[in-house]
PDB file of N, CA and C in Angstrom:
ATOM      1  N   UNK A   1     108.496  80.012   8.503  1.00  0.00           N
ATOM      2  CA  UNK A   1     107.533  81.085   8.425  1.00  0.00           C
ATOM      3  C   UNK A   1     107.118  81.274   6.977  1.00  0.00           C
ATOM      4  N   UNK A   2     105.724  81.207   6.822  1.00  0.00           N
ATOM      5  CA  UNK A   2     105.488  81.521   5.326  1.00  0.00           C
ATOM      6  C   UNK A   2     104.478  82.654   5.427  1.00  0.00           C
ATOM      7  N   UNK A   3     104.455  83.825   4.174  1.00  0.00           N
ATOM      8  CA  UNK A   3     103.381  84.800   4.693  1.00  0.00           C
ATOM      9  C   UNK A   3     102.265  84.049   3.377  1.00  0.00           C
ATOM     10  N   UNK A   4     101.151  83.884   4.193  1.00  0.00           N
ATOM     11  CA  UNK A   4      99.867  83.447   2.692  1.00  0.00           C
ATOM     12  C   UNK A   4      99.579  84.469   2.056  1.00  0.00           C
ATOM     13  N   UNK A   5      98.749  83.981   0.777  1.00  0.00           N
ATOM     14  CA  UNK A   5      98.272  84.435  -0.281  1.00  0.00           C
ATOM     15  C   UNK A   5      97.000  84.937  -0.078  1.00  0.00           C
ATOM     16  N   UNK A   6      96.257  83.884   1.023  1.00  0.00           N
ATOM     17  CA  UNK A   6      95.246  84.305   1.244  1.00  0.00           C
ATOM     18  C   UNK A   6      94.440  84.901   1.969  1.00  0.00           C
ATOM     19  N   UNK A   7      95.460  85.776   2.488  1.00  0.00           N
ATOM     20  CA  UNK A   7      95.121  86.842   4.188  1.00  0.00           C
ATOM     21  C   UNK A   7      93.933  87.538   3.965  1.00  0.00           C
ATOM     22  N   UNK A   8      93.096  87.866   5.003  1.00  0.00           N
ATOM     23  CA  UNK A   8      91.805  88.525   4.591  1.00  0.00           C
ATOM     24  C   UNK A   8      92.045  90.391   4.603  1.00  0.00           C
ATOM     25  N   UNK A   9      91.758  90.836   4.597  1.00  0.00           N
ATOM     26  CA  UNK A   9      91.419  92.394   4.660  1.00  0.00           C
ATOM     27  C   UNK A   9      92.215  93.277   5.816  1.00  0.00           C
ATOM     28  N   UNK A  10      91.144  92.170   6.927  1.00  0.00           N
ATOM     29  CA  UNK A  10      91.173  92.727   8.126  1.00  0.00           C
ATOM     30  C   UNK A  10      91.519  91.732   9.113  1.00  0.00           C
ATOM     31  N   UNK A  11      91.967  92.020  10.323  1.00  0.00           N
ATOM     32  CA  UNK A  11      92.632  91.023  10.827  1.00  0.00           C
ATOM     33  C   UNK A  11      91.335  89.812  11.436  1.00  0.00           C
ATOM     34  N   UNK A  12      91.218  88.924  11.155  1.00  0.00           N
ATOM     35  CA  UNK A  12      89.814  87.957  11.942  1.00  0.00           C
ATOM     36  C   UNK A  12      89.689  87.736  13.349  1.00  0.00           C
ATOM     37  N   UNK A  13      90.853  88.404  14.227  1.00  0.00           N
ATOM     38  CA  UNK A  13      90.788  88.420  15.761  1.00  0.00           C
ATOM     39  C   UNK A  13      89.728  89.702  16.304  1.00  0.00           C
ATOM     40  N   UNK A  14      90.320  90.482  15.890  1.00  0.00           N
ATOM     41  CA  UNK A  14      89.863  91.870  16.276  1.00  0.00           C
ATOM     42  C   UNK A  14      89.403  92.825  15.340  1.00  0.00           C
ATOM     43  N   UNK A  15      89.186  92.682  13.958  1.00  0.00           N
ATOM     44  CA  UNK A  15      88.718  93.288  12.650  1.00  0.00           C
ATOM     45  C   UNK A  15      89.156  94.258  12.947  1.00  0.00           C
ATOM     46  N   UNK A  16      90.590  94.904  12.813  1.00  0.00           N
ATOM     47  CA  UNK A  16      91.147  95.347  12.847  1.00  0.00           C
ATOM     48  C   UNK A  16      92.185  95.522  11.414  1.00  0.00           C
ATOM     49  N   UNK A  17      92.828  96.931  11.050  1.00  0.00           N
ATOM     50  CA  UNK A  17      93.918  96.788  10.488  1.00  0.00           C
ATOM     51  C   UNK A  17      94.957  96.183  10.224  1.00  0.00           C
ATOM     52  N   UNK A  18      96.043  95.557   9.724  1.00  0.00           N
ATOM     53  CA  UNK A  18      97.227  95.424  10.285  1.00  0.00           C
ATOM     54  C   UNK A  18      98.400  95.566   9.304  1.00  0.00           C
ATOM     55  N   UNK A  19      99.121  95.214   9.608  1.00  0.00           N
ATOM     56  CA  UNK A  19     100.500  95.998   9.034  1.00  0.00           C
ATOM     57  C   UNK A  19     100.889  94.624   8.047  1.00  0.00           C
ATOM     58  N   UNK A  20     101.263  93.572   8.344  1.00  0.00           N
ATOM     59  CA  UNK A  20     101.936  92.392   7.557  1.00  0.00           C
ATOM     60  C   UNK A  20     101.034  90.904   9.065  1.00  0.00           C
ATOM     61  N   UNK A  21     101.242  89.779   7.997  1.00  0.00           N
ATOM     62  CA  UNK A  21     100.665  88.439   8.577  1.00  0.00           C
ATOM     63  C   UNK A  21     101.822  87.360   8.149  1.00  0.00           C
ATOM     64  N   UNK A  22     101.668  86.610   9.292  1.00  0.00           N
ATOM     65  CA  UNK A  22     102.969  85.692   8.895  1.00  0.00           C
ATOM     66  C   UNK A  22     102.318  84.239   9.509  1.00  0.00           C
ATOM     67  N   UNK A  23     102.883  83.034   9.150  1.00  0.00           N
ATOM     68  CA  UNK A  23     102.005  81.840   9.230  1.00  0.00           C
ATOM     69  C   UNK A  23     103.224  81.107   9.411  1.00  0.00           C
ATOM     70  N   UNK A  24     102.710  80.287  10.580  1.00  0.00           N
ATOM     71  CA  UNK A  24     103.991  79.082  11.484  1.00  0.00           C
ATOM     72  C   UNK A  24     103.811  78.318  11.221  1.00  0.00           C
ATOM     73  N   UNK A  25     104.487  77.378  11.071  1.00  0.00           N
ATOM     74  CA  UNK A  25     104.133  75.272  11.391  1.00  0.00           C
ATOM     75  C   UNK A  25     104.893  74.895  12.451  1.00  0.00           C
ATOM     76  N   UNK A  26     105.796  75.686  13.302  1.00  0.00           N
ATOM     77  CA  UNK A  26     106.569  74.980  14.081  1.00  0.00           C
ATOM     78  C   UNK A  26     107.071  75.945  15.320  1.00  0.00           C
ATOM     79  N   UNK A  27     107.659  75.958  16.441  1.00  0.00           N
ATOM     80  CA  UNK A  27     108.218  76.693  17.283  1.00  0.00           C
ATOM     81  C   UNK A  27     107.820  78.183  17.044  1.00  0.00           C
ATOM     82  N   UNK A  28     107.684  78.903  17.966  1.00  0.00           N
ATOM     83  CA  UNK A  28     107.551  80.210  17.970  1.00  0.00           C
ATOM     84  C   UNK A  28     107.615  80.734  19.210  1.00  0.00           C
ATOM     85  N   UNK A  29     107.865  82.534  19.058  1.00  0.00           N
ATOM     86  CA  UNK A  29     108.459  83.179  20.356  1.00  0.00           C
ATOM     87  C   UNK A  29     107.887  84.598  20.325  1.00  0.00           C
ATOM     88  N   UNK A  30     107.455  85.225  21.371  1.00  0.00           N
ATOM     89  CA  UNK A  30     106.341  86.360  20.966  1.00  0.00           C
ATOM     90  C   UNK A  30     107.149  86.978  21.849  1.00  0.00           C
ATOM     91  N   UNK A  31     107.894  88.548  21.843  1.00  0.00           N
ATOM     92  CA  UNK A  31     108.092  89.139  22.870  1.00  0.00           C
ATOM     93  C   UNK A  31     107.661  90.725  22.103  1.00  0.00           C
ATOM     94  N   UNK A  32     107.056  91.415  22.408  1.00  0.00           N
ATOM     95  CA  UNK A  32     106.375  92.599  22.280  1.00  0.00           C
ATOM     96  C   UNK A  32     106.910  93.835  23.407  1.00  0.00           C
ATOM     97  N   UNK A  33     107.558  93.466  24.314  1.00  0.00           N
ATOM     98  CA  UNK A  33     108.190  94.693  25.099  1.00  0.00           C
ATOM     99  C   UNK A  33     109.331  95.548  24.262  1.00  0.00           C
ATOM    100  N   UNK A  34     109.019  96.646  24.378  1.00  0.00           N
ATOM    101  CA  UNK A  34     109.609  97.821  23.347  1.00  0.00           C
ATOM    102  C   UNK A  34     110.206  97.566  22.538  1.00  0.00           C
ATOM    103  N   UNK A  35     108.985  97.243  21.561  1.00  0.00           N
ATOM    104  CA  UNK A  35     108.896  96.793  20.124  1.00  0.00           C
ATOM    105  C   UNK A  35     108.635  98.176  19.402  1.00  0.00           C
ATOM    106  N   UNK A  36     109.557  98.888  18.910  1.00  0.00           N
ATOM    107  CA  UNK A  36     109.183 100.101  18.056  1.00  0.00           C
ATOM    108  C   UNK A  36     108.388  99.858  17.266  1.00  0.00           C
ATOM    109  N   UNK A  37     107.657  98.814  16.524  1.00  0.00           N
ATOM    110  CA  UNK A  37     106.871  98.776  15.292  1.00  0.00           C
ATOM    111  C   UNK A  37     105.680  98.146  15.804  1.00  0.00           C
ATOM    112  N   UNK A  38     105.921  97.207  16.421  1.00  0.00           N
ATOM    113  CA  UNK A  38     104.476  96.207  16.870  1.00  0.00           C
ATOM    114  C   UNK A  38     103.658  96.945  18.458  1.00  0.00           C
ATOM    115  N   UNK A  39     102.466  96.866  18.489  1.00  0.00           N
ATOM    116  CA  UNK A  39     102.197  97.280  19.708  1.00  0.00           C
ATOM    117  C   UNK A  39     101.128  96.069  19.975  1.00  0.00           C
ATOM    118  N   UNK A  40     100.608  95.194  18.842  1.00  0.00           N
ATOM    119  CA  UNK A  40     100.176  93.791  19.158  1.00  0.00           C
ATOM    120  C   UNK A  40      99.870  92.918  18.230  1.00  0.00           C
ATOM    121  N   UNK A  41      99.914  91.685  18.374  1.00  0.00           N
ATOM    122  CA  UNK A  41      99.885  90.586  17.535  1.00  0.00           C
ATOM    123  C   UNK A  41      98.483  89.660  18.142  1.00  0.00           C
ATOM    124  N   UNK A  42      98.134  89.746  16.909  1.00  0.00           N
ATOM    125  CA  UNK A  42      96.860  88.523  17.067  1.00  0.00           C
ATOM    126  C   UNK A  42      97.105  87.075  16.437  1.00  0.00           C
ATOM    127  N   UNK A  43      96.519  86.620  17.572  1.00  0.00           N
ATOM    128  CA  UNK A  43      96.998  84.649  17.109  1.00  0.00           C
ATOM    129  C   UNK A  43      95.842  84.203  16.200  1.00  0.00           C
ATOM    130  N   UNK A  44      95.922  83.472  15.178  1.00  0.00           N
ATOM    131  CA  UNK A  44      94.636  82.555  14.230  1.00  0.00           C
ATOM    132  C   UNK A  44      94.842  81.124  14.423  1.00  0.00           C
ATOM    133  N   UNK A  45      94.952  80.317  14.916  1.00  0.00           N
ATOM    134  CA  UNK A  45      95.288  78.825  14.348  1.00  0.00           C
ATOM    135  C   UNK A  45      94.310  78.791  13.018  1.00  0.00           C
ATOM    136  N   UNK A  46      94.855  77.966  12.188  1.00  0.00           N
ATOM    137  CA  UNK A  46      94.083  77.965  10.590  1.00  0.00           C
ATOM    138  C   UNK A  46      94.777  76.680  10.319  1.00  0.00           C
ATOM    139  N   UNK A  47      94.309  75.382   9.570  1.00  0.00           N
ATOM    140  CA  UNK A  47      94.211  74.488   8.948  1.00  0.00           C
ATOM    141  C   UNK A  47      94.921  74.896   7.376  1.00  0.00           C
ATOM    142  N   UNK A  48      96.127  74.478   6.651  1.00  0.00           N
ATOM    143  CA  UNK A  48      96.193  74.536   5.632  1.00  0.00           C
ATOM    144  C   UNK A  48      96.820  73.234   5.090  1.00  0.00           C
ATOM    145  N   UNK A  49      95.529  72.968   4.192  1.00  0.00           N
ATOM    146  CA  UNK A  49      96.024  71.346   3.558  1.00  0.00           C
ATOM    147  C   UNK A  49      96.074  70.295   4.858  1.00  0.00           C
ATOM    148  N   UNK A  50      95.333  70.402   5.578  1.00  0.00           N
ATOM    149  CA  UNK A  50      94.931  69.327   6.778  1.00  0.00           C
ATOM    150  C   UNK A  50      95.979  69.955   7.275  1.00  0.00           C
ATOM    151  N   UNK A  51      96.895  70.278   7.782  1.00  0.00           N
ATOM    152  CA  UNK A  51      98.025  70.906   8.823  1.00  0.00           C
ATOM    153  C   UNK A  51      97.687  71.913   9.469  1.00  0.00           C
ATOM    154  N   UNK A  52      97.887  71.852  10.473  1.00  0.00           N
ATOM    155  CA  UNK A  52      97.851  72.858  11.929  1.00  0.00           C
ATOM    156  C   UNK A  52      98.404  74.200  11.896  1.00  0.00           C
ATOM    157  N   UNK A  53      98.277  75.393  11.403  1.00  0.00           N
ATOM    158  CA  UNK A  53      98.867  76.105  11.560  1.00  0.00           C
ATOM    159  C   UNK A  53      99.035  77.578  12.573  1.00  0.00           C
ATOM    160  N   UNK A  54     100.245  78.422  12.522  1.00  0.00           N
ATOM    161  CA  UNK A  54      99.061  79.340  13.911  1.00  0.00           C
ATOM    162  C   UNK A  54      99.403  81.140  12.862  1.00  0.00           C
ATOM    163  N   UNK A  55      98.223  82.378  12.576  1.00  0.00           N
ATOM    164  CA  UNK A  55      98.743  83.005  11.736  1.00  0.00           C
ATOM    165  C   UNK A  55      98.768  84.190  12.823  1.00  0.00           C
ATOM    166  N   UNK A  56      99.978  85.055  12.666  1.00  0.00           N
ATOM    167  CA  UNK A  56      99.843  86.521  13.179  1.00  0.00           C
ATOM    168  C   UNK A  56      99.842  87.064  12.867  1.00  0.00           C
ATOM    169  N   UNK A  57      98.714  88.159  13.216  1.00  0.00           N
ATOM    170  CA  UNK A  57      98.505  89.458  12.561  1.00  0.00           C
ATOM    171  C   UNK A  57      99.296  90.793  13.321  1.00  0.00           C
ATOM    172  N   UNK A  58     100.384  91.284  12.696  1.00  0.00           N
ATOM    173  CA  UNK A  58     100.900  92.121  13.457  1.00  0.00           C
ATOM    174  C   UNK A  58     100.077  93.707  13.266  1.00  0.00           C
ATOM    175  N   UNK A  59     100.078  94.036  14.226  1.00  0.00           N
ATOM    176  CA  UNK A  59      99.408  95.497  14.225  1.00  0.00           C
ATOM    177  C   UNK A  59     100.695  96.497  14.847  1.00  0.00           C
ATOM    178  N   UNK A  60     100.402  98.116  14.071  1.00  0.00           N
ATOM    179  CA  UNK A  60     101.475  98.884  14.483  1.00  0.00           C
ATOM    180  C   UNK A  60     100.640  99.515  15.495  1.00  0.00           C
ATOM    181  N   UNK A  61     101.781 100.266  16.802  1.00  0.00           N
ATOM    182  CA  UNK A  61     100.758 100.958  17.696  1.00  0.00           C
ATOM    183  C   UNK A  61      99.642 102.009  17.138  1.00  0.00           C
ATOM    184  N   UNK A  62      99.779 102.507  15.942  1.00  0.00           N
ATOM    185  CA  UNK A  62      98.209 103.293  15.542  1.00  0.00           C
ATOM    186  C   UNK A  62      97.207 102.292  15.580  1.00  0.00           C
ATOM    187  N   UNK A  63      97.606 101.080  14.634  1.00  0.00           N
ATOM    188  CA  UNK A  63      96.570  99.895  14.479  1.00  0.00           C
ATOM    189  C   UNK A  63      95.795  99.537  16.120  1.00  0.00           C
ATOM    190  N   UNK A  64      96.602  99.627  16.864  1.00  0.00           N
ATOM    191  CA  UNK A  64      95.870  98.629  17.945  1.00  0.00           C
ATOM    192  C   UNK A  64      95.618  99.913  19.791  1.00  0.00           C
ATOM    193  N   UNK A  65      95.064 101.184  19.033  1.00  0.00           N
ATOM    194  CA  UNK A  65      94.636 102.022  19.668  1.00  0.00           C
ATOM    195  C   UNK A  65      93.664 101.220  20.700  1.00  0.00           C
ATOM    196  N   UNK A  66      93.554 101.842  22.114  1.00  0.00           N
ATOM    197  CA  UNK A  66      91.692 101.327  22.598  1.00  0.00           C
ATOM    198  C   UNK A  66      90.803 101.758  21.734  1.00  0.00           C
ATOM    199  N   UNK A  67      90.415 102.452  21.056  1.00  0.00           N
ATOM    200  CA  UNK A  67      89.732 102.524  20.660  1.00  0.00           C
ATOM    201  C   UNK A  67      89.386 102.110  19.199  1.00  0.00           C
ATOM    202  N   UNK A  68      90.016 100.946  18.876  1.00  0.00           N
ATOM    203  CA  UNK A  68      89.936 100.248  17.938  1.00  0.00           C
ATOM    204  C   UNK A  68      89.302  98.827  18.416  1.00  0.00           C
TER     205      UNK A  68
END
């Protein structure tokens, strides 16, 4: 897991807020059921240095209201 340097603002799924972004190259495991902090994660696949990567944007439940 590496977090980049070059995260944008806002999240690029849902232009949205978010709390912290974290960036994979390999295996990963998403479970979000009563998650005190997360209420959702957005997926990016992104290219860094020709490599495949996938980035998540974690959002806290204020972040990822309906009406956001």
């Amino acid at each position: 897991m590496n977090v980049p340097d070059d995260a944008p603002a806002t999240c690029p799924v849902c232009d949205a807020d978010y709390d912290s972004v974290s960036e994979h190259a390999a295996g990963l495991m998403v479970n979000l059921l009563d998650n005190d902090q997360y209420r959702r994660v957005c997926f990016d696949p992104v290219l860094v240095g020709g490599e495949a990567r996938v980035r998540f944007y974690h959002h806290t439940h204020s972040q990822a209201e309906p009406d956001r």
